[in-house]
N, C-alpha and C. Protein backbone atom coordinates (compact mmCIF):
# COMPACT_ATOMS: atom_id res chain seq x y z
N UNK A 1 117.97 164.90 -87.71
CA UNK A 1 118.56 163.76 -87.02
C UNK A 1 118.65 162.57 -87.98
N UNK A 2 117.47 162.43 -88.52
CA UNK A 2 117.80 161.07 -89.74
C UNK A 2 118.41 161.31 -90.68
N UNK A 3 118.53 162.71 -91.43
CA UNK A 3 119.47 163.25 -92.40
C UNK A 3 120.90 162.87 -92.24
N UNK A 4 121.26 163.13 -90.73
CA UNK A 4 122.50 163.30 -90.54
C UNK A 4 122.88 161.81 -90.27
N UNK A 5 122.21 160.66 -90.24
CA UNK A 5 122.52 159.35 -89.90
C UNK A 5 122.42 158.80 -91.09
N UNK A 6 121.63 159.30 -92.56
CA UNK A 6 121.78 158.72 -93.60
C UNK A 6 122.97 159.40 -94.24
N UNK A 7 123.80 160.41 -93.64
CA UNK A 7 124.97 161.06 -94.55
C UNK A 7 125.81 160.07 -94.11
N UNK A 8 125.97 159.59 -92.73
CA UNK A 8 126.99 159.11 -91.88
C UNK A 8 126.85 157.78 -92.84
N UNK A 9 126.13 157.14 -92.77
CA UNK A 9 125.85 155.48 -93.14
C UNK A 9 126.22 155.56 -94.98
N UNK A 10 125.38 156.61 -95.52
CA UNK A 10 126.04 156.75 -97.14
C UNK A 10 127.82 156.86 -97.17
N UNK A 11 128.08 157.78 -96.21
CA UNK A 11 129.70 157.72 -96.10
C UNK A 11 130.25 156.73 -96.18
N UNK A 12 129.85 155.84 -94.97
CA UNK A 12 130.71 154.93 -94.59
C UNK A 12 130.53 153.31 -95.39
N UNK A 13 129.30 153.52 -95.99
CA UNK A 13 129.07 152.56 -97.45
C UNK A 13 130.06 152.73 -98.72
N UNK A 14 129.74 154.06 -98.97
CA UNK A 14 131.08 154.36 -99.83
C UNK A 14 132.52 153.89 -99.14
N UNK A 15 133.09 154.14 -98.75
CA UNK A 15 133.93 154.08 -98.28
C UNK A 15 134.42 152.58 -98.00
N UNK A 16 133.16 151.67 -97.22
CA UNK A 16 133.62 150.18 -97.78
C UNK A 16 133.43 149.72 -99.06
N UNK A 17 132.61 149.94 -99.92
CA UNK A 17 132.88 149.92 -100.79
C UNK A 17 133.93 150.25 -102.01
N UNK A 18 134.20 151.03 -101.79
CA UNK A 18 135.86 151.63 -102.20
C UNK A 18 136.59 150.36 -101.75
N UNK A 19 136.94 150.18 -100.59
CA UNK A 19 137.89 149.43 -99.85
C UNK A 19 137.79 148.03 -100.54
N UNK A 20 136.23 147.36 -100.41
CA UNK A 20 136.39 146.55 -100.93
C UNK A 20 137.03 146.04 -101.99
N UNK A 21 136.03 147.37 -103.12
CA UNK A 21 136.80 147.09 -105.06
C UNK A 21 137.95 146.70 -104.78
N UNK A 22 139.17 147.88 -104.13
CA UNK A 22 140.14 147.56 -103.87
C UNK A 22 140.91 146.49 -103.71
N UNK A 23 140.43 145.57 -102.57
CA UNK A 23 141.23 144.47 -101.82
C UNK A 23 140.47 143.64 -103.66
N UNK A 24 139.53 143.62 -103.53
CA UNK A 24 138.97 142.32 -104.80
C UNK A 24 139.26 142.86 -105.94
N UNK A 25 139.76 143.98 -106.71
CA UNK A 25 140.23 144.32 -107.56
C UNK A 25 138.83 144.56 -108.76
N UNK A 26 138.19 144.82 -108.58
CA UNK A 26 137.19 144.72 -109.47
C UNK A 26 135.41 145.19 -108.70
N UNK A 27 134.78 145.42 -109.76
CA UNK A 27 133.58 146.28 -108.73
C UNK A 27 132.53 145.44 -108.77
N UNK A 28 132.77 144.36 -109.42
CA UNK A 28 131.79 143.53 -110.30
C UNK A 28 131.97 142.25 -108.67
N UNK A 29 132.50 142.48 -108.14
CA UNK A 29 132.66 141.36 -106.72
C UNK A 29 131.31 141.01 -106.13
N UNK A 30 131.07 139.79 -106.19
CA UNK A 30 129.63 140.10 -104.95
C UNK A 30 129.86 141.01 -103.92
N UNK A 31 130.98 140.73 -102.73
CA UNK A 31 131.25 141.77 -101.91
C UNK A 31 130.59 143.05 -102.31
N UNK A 32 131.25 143.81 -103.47
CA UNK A 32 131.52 145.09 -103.67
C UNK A 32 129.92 145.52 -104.04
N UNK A 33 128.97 144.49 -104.84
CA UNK A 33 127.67 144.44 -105.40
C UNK A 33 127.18 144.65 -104.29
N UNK A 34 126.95 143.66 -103.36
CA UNK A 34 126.26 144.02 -101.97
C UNK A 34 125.78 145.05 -101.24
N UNK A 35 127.35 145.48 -101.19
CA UNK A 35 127.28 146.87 -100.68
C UNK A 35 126.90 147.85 -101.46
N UNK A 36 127.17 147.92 -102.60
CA UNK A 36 126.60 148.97 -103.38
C UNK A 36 125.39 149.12 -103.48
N UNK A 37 124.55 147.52 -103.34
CA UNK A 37 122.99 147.59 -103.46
C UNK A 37 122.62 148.44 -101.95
N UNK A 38 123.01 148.18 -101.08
CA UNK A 38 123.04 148.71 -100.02
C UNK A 38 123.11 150.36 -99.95
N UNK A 39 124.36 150.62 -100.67
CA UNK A 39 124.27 152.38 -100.55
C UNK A 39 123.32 152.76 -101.59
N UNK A 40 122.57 152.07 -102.31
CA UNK A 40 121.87 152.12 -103.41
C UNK A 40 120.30 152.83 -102.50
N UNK A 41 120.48 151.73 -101.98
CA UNK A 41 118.71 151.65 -100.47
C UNK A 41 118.70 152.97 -100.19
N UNK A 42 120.06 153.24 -99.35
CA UNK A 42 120.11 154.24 -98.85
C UNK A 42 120.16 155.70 -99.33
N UNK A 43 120.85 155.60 -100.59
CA UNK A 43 120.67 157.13 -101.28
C UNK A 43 119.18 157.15 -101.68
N UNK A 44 118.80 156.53 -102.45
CA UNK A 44 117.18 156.56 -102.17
C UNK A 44 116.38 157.36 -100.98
N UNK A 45 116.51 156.67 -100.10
CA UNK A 45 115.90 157.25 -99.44
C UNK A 45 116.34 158.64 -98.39
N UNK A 46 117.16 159.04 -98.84
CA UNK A 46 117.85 160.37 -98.55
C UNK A 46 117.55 161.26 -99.45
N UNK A 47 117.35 160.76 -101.00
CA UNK A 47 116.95 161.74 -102.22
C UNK A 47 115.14 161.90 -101.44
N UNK A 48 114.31 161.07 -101.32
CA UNK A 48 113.09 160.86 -100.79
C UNK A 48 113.21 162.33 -100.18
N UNK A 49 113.99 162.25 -98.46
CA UNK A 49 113.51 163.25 -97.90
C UNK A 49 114.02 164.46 -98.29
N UNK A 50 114.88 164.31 -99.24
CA UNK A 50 115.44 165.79 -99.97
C UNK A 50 114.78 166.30 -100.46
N UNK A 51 114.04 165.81 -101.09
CA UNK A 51 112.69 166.16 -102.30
C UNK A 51 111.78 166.82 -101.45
N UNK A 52 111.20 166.11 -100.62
CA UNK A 52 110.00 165.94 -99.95
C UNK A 52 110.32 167.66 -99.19
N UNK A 53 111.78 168.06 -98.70
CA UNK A 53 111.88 169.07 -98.21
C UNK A 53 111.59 170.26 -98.99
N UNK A 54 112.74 169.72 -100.00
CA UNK A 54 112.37 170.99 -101.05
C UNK A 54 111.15 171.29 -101.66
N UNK A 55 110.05 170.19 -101.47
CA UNK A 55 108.90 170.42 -102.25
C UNK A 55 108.26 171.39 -101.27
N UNK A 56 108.17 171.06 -99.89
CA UNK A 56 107.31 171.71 -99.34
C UNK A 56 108.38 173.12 -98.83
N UNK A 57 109.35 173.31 -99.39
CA UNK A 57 109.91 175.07 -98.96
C UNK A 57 109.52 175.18 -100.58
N UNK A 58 109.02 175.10 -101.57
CA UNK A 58 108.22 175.58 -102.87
C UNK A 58 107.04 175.91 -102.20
N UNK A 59 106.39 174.95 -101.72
CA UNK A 59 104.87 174.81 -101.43
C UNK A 59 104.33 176.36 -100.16
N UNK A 60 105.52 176.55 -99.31
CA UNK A 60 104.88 177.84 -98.43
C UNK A 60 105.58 178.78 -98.29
């Protein structure tokens, strides 16, 4: 359930982000920074429980 709400929210970060660069022409925008720090948070912590899964299907 949280997997599938951090794919949704990483999506749709990308995706404004894209949009943004776009309209501001450049990636370097605060806008575009923002958000990126943002999908930044979030892939983080999606790699977290990725790991954390795969460690423990090693572990038994």
């Amino acid at each position: 359930m949280m997997e599938s709400f951090l794919q949704e929210k990483i999506e749709s970060l990308r995706f404004q982000m894209i949009e943004l660069a776009l309209i501001y022409g450049t990636l370097t925008h605060e806008q575009v920074v923002m958000v990126s720090q943002q999908l930044d948070r979030y892939l983080v912590v999606y790699q977290k429980i990725q790991y954390r899964r795969f460690k423990m299907k090693r572990c038994c």
